[in-house]
PDB file of N, CA and C in Angstrom:
ATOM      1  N   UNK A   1      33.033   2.223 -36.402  1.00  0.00           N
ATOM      2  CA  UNK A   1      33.875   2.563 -37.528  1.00  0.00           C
ATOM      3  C   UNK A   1      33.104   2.264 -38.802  1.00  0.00           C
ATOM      4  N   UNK A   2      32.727   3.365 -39.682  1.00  0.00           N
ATOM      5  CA  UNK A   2      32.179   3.166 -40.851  1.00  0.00           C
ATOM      6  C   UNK A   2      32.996   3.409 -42.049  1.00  0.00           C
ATOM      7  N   UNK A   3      34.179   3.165 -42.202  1.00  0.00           N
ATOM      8  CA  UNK A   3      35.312   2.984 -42.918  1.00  0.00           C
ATOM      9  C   UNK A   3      35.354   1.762 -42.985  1.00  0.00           C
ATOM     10  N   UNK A   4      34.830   0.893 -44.305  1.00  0.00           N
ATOM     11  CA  UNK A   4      35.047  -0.765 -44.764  1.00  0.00           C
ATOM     12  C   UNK A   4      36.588  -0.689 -44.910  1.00  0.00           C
ATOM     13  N   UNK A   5      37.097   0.079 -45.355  1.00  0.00           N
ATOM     14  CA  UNK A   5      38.600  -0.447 -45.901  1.00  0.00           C
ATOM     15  C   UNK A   5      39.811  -0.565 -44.446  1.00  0.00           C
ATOM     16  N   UNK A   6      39.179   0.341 -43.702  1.00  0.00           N
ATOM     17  CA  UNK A   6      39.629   0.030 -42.409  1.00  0.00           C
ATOM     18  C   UNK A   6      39.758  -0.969 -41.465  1.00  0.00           C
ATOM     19  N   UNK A   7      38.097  -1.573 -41.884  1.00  0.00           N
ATOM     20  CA  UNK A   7      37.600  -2.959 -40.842  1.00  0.00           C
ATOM     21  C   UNK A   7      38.681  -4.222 -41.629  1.00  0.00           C
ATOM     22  N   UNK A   8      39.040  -4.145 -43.270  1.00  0.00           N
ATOM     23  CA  UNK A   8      39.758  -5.283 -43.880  1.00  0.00           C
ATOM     24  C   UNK A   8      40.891  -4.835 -43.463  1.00  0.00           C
ATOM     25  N   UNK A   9      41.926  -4.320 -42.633  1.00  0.00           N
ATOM     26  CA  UNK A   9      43.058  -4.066 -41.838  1.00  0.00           C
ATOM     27  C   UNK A   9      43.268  -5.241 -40.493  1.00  0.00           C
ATOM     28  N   UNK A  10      41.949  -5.204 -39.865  1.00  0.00           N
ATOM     29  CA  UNK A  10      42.002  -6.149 -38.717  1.00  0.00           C
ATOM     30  C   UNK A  10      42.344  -7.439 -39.357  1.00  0.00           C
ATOM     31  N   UNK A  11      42.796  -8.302 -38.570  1.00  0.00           N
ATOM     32  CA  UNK A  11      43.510  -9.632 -38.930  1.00  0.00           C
ATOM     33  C   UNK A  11      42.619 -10.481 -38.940  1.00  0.00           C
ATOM     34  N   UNK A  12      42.402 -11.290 -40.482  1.00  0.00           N
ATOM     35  CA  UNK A  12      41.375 -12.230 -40.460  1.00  0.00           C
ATOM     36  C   UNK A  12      40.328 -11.742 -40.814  1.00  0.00           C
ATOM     37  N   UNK A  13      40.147 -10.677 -41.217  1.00  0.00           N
ATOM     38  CA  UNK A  13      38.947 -10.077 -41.990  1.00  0.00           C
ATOM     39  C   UNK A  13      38.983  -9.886 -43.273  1.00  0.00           C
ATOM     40  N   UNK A  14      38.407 -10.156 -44.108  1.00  0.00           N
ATOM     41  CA  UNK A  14      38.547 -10.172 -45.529  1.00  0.00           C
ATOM     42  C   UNK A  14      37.307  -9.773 -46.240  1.00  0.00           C
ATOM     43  N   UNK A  15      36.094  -9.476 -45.868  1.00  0.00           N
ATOM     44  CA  UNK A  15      34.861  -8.613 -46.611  1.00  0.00           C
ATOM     45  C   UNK A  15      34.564  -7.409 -45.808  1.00  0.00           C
ATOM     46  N   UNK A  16      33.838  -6.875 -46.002  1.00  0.00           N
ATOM     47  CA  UNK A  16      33.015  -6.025 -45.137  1.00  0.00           C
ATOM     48  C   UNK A  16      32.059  -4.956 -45.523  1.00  0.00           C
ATOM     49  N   UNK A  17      30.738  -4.969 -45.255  1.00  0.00           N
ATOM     50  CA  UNK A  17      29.748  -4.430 -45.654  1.00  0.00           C
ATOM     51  C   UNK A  17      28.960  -3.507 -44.755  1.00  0.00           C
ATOM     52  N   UNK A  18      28.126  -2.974 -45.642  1.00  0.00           N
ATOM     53  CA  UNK A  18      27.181  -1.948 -44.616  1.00  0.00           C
ATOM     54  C   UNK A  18      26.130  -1.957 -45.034  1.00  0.00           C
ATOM     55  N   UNK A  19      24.797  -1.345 -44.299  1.00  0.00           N
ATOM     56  CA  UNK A  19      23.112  -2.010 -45.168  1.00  0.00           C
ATOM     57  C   UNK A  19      22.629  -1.166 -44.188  1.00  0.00           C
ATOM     58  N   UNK A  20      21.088  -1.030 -44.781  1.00  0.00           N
ATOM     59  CA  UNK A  20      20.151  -0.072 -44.142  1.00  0.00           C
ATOM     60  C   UNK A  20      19.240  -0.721 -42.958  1.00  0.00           C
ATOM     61  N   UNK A  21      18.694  -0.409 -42.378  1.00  0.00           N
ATOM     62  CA  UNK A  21      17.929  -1.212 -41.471  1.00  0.00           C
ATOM     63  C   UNK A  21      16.902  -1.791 -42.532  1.00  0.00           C
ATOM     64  N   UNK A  22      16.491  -1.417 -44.008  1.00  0.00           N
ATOM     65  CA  UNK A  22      15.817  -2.665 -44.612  1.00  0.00           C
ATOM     66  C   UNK A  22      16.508  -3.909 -45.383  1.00  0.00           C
ATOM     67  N   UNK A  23      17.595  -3.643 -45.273  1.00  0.00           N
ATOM     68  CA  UNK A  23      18.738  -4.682 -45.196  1.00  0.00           C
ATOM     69  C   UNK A  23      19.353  -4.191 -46.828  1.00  0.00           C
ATOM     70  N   UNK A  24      18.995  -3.414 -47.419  1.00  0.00           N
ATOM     71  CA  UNK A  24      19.547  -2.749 -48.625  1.00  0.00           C
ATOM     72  C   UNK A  24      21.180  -2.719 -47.997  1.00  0.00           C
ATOM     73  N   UNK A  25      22.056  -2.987 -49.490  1.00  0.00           N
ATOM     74  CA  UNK A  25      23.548  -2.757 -49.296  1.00  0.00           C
ATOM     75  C   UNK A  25      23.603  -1.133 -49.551  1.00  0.00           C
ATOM     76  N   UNK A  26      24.465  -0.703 -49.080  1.00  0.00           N
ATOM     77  CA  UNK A  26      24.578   0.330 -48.768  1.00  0.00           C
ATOM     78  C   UNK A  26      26.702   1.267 -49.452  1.00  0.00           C
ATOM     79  N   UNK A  27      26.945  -0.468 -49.036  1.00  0.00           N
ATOM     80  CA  UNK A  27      28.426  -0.467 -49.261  1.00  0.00           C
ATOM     81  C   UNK A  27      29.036  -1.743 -49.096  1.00  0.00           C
ATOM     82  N   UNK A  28      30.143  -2.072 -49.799  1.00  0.00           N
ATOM     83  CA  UNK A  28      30.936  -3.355 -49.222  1.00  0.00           C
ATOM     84  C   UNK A  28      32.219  -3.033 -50.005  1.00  0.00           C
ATOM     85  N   UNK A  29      33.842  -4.105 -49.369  1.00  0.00           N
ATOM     86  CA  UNK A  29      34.570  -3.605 -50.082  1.00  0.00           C
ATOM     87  C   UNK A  29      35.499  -5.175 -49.720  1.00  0.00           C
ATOM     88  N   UNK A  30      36.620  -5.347 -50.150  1.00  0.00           N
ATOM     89  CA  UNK A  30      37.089  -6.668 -49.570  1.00  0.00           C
ATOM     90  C   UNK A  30      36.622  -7.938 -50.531  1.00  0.00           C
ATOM     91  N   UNK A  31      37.291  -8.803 -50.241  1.00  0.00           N
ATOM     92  CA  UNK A  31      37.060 -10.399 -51.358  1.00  0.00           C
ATOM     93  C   UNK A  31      35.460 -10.852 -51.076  1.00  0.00           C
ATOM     94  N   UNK A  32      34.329 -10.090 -51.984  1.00  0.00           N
ATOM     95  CA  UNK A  32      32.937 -10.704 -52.117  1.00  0.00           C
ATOM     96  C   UNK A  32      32.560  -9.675 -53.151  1.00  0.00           C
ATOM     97  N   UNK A  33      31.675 -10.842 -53.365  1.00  0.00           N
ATOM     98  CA  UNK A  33      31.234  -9.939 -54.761  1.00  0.00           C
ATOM     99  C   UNK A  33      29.748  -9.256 -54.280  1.00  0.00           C
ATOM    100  N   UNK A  34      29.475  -8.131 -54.982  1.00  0.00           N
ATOM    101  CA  UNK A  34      28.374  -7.643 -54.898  1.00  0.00           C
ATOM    102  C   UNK A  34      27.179  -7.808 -54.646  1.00  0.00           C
ATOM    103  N   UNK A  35      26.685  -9.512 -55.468  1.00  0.00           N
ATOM    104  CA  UNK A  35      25.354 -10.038 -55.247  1.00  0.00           C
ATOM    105  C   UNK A  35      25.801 -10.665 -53.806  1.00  0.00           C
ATOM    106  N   UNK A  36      26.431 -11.669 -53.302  1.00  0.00           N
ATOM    107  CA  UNK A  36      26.816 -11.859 -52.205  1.00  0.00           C
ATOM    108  C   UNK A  36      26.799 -10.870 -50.836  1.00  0.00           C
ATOM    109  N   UNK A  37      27.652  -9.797 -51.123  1.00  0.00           N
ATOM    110  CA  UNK A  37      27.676  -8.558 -49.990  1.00  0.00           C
ATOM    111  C   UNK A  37      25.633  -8.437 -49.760  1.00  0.00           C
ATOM    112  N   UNK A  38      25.077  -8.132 -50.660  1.00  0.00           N
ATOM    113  CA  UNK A  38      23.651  -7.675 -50.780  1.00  0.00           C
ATOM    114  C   UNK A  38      23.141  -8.870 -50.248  1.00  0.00           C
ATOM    115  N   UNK A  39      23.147 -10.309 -50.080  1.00  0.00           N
ATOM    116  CA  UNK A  39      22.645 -11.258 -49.430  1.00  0.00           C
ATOM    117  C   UNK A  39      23.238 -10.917 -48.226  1.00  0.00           C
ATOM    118  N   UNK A  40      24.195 -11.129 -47.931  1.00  0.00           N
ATOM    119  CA  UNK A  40      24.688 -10.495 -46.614  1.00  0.00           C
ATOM    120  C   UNK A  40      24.114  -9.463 -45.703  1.00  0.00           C
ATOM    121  N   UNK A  41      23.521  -8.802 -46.495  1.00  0.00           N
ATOM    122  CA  UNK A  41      23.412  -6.976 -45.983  1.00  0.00           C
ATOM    123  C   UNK A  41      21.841  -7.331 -45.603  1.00  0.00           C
ATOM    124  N   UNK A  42      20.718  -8.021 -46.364  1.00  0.00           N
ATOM    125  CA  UNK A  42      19.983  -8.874 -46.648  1.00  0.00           C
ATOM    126  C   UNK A  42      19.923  -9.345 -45.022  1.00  0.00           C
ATOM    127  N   UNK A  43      20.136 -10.573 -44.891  1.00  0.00           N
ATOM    128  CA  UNK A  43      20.479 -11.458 -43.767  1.00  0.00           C
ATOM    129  C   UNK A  43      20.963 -10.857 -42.521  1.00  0.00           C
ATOM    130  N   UNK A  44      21.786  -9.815 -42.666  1.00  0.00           N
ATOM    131  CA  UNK A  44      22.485  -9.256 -41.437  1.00  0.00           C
ATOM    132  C   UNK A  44      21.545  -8.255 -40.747  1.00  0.00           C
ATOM    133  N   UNK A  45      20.741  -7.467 -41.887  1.00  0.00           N
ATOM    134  CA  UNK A  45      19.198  -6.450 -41.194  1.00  0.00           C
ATOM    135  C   UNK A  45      18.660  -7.425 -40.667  1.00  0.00           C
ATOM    136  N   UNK A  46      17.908  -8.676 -41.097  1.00  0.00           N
ATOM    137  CA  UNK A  46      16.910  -9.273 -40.486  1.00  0.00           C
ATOM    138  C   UNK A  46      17.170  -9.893 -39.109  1.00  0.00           C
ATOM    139  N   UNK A  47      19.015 -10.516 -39.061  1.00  0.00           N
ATOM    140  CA  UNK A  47      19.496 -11.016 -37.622  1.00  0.00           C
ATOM    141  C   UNK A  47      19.278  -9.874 -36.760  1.00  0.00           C
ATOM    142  N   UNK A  48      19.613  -8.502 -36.918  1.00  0.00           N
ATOM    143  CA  UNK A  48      19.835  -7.556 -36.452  1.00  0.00           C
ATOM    144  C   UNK A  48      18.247  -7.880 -35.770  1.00  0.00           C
ATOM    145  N   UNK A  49      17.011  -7.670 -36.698  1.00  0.00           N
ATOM    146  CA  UNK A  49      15.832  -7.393 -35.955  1.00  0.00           C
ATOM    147  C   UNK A  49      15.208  -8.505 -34.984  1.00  0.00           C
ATOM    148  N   UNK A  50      15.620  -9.822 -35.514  1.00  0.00           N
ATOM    149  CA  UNK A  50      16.188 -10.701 -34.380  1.00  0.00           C
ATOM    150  C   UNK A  50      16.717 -10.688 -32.977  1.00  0.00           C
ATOM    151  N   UNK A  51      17.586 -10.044 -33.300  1.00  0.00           N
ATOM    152  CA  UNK A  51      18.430 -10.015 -32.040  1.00  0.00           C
ATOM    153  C   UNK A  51      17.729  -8.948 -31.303  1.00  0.00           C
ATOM    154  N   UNK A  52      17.421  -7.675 -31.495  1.00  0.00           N
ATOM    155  CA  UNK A  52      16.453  -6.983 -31.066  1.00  0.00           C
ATOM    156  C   UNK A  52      15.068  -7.652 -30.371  1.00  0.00           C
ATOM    157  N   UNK A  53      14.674  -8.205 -30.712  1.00  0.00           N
ATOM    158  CA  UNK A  53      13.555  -9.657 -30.177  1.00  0.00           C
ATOM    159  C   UNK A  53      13.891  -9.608 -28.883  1.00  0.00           C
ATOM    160  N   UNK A  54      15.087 -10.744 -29.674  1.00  0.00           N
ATOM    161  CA  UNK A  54      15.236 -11.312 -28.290  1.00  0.00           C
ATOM    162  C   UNK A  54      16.039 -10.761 -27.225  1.00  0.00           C
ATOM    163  N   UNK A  55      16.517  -9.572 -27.216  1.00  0.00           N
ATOM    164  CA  UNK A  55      17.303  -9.122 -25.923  1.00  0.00           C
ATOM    165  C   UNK A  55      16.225  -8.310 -25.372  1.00  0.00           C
ATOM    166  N   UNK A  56      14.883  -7.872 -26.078  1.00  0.00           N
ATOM    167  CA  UNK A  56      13.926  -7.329 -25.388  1.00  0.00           C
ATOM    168  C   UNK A  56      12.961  -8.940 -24.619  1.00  0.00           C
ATOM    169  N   UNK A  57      12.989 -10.216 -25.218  1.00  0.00           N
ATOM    170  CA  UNK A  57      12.687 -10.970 -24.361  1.00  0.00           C
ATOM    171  C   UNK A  57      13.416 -11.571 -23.417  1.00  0.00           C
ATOM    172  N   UNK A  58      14.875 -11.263 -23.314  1.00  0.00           N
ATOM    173  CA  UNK A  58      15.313 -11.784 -22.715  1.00  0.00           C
ATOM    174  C   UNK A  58      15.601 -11.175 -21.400  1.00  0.00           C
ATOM    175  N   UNK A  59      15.410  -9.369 -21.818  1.00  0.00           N
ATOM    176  CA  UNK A  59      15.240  -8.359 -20.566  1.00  0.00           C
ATOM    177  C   UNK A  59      13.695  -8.817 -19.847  1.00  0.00           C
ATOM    178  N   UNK A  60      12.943  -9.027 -20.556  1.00  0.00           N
ATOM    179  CA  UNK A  60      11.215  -9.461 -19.772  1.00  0.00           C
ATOM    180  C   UNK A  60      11.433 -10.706 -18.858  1.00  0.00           C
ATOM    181  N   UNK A  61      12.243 -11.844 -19.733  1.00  0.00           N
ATOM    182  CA  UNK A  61      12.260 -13.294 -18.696  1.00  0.00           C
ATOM    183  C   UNK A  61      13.201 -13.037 -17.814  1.00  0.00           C
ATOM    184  N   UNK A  62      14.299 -12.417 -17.516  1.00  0.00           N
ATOM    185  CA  UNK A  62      15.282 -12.170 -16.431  1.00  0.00           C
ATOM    186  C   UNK A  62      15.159 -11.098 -15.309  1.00  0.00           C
ATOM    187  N   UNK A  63      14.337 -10.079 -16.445  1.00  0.00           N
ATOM    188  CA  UNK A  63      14.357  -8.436 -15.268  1.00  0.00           C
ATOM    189  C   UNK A  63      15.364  -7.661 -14.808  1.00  0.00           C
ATOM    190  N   UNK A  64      16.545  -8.780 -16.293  1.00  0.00           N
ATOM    191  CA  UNK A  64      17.361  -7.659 -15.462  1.00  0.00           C
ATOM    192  C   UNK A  64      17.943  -6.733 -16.977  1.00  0.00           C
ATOM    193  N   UNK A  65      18.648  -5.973 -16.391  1.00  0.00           N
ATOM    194  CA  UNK A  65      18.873  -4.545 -17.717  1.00  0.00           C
ATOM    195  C   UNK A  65      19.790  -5.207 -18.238  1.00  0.00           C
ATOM    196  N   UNK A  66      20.653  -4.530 -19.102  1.00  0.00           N
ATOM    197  CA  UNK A  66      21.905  -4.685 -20.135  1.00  0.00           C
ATOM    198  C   UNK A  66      21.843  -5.568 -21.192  1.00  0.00           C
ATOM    199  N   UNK A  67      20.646  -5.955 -21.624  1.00  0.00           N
ATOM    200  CA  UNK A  67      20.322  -6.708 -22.630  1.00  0.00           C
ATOM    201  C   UNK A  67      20.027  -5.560 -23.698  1.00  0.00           C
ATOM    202  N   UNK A  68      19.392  -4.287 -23.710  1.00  0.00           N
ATOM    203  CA  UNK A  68      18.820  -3.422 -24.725  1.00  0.00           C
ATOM    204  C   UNK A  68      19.611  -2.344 -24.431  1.00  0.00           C
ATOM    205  N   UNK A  69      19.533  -1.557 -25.497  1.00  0.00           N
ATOM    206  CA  UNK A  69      19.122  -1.959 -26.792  1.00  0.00           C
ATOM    207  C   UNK A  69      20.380  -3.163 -27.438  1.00  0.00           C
ATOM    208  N   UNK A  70      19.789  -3.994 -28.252  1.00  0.00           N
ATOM    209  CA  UNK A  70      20.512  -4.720 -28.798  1.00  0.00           C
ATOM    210  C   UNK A  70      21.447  -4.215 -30.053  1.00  0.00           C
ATOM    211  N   UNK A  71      22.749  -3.876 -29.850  1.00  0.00           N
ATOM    212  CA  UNK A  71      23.493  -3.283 -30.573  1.00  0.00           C
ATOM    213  C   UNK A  71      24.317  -4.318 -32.011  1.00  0.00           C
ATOM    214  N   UNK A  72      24.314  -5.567 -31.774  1.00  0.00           N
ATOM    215  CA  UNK A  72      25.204  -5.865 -32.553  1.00  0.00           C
ATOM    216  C   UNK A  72      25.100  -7.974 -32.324  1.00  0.00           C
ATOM    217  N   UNK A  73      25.765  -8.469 -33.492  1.00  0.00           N
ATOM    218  CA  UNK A  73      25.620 -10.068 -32.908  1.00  0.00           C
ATOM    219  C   UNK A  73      27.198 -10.519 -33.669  1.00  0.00           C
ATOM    220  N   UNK A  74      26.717 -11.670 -33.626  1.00  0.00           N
ATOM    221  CA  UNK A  74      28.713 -12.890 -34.176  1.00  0.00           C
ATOM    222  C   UNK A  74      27.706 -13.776 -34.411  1.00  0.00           C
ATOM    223  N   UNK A  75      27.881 -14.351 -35.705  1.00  0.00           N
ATOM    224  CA  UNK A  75      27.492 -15.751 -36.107  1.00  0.00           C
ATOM    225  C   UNK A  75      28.894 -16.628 -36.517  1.00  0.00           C
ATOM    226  N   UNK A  76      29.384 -17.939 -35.680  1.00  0.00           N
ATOM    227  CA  UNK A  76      30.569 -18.271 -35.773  1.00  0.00           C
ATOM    228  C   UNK A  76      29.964 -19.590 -36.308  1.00  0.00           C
ATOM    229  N   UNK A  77      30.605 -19.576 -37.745  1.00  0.00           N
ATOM    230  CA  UNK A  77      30.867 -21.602 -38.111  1.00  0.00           C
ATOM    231  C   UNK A  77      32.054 -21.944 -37.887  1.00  0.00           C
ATOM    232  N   UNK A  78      32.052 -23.267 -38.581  1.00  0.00           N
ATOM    233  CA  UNK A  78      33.316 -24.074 -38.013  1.00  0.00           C
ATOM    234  C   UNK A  78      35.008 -23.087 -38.654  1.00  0.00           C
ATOM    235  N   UNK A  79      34.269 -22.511 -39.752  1.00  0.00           N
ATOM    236  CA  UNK A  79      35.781 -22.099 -40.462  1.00  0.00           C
ATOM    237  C   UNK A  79      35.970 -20.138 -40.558  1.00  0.00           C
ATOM    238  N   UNK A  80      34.451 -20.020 -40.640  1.00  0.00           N
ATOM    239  CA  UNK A  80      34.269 -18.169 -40.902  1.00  0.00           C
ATOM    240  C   UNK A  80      33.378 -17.891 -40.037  1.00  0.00           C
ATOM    241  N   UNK A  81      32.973 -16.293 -39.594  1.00  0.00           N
ATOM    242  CA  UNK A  81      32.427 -15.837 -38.655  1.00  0.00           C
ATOM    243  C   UNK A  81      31.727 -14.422 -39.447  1.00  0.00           C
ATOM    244  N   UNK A  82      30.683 -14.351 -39.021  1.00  0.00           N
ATOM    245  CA  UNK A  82      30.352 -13.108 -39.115  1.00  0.00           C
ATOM    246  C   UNK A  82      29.763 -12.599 -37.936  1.00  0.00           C
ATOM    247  N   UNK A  83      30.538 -10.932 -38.108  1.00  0.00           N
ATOM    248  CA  UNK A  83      30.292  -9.723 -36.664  1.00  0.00           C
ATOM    249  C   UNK A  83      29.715  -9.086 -37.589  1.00  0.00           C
ATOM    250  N   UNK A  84      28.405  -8.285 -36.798  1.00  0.00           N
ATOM    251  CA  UNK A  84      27.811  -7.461 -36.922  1.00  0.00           C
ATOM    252  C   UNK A  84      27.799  -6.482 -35.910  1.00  0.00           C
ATOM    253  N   UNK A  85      27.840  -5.563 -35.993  1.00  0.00           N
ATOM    254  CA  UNK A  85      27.664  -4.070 -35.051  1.00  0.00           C
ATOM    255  C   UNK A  85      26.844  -2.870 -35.905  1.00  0.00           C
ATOM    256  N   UNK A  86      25.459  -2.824 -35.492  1.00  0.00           N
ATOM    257  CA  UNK A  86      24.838  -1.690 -35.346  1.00  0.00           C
ATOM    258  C   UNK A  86      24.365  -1.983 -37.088  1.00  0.00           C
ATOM    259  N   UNK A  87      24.595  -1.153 -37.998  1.00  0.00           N
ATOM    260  CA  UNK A  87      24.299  -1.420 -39.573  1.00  0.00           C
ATOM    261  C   UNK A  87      25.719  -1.497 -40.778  1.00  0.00           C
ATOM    262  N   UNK A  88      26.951  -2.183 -39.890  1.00  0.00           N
ATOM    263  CA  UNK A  88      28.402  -2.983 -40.817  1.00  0.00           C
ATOM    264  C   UNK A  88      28.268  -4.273 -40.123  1.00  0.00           C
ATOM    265  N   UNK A  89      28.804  -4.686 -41.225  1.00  0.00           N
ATOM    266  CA  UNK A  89      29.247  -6.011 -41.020  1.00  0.00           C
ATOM    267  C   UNK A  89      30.542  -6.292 -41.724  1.00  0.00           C
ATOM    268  N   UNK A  90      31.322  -7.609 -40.730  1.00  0.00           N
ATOM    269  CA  UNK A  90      32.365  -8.325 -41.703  1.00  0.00           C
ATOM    270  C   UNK A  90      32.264  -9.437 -41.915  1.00  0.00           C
ATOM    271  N   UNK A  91      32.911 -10.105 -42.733  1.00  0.00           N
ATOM    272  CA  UNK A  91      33.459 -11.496 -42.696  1.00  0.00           C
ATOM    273  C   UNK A  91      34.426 -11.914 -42.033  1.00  0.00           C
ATOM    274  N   UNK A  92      34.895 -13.143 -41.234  1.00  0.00           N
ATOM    275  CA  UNK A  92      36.711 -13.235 -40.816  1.00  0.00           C
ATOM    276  C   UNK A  92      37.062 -14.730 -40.527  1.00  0.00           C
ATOM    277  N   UNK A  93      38.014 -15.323 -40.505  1.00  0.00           N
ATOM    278  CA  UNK A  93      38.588 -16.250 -40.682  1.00  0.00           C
ATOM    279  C   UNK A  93      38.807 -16.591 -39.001  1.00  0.00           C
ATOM    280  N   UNK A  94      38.235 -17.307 -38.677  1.00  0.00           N
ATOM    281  CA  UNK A  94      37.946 -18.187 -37.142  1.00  0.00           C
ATOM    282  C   UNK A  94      39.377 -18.102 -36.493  1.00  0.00           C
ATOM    283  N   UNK A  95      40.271 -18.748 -37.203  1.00  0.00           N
ATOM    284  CA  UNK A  95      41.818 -19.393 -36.890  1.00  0.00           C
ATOM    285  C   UNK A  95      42.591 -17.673 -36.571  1.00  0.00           C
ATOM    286  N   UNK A  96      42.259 -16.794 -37.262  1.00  0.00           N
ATOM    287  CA  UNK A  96      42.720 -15.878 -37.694  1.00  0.00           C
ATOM    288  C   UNK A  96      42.495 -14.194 -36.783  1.00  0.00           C
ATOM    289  N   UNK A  97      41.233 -14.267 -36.654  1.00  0.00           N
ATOM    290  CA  UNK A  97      40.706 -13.084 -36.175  1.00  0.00           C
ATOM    291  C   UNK A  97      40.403 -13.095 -34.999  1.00  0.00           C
ATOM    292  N   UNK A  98      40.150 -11.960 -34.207  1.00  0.00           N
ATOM    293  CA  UNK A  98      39.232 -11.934 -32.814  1.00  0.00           C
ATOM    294  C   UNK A  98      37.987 -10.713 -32.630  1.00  0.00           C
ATOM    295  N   UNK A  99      37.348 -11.693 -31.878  1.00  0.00           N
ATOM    296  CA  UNK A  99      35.867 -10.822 -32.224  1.00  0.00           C
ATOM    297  C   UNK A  99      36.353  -9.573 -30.969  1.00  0.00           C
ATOM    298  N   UNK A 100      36.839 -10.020 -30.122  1.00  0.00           N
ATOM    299  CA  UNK A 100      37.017  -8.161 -29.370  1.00  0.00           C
ATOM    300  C   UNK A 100      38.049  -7.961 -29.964  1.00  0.00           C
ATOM    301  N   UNK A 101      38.488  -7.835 -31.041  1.00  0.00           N
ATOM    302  CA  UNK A 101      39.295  -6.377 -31.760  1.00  0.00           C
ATOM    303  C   UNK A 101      38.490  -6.055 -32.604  1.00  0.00           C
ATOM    304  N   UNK A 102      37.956  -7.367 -33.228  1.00  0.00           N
ATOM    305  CA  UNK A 102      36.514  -6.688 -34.507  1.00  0.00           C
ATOM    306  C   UNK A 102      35.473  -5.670 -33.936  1.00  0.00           C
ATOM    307  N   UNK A 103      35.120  -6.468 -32.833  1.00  0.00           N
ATOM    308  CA  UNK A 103      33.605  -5.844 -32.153  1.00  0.00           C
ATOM    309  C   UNK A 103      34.897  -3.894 -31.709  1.00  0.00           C
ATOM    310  N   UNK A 104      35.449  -3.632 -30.969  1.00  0.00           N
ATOM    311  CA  UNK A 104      35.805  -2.894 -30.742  1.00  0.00           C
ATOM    312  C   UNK A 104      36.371  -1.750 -31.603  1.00  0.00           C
ATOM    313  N   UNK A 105      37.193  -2.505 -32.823  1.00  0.00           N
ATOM    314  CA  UNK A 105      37.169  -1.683 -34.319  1.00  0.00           C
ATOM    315  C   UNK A 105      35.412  -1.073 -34.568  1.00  0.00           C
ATOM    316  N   UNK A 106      34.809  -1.553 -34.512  1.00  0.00           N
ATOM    317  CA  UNK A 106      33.499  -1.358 -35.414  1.00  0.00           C
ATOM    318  C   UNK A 106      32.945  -0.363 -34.303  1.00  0.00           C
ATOM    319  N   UNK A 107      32.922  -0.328 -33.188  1.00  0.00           N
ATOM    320  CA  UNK A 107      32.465   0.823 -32.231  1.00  0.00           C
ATOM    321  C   UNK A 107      32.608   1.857 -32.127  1.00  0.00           C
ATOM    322  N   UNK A 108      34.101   1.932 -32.877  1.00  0.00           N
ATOM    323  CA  UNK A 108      34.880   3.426 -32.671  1.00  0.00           C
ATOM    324  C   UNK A 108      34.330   4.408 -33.586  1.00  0.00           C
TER     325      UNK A 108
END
């Protein structure tokens, strides 16, 4: 789903952004401000190429498939979370949200 105003519908989501694979913002909409979203967008390309890493090392040390391509990650702290899928991202409130309605919103 590449509709931001859509992803701030799910419960417990309150930003949501989009960025290029050089981590350029692209879009954001929801409670963050602009320079913020762009750190975000920033940070969320580079996890992205991260995570790409490592599900290609993690397909080499196991041998086994369904690790690649690496589509998407969740970084969870104690109070907020961020989901990423593919090149959007959100913000969401731990207490509040769930990552399979997020992750599954963002697929469609």
């Amino acid at each position: 789903m590449s509709d931001l105003n859509k992803l701030l519908q799910i419960k417990g989501v309150f930003a949501a952004g989009s960025f290029d694979d050089n981590g350029n913002l692209t879009g954001y909409a929801g409670d963050i401000s602009e320079d913020h979203a762009a750190m975000a967008a920033s940070m969320s390309a580079a996890n992205m190429h991260m995570a790409r890493m490592q599900c290609d090392g993690f397909t080499a040390m196991s041998g086994e498939g369904g690790w690649t391509p690496a589509v998407g990650f969740a970084l969870a702290g104690p109070l907020f979370s961020v989901c990423v899928f593919g090149n959007v991202g959100v913000f969401a409130r731990n207490g509040e949200a769930s990552f399979n309605e997020i992750f599954r919103a963002m697929q469609a």
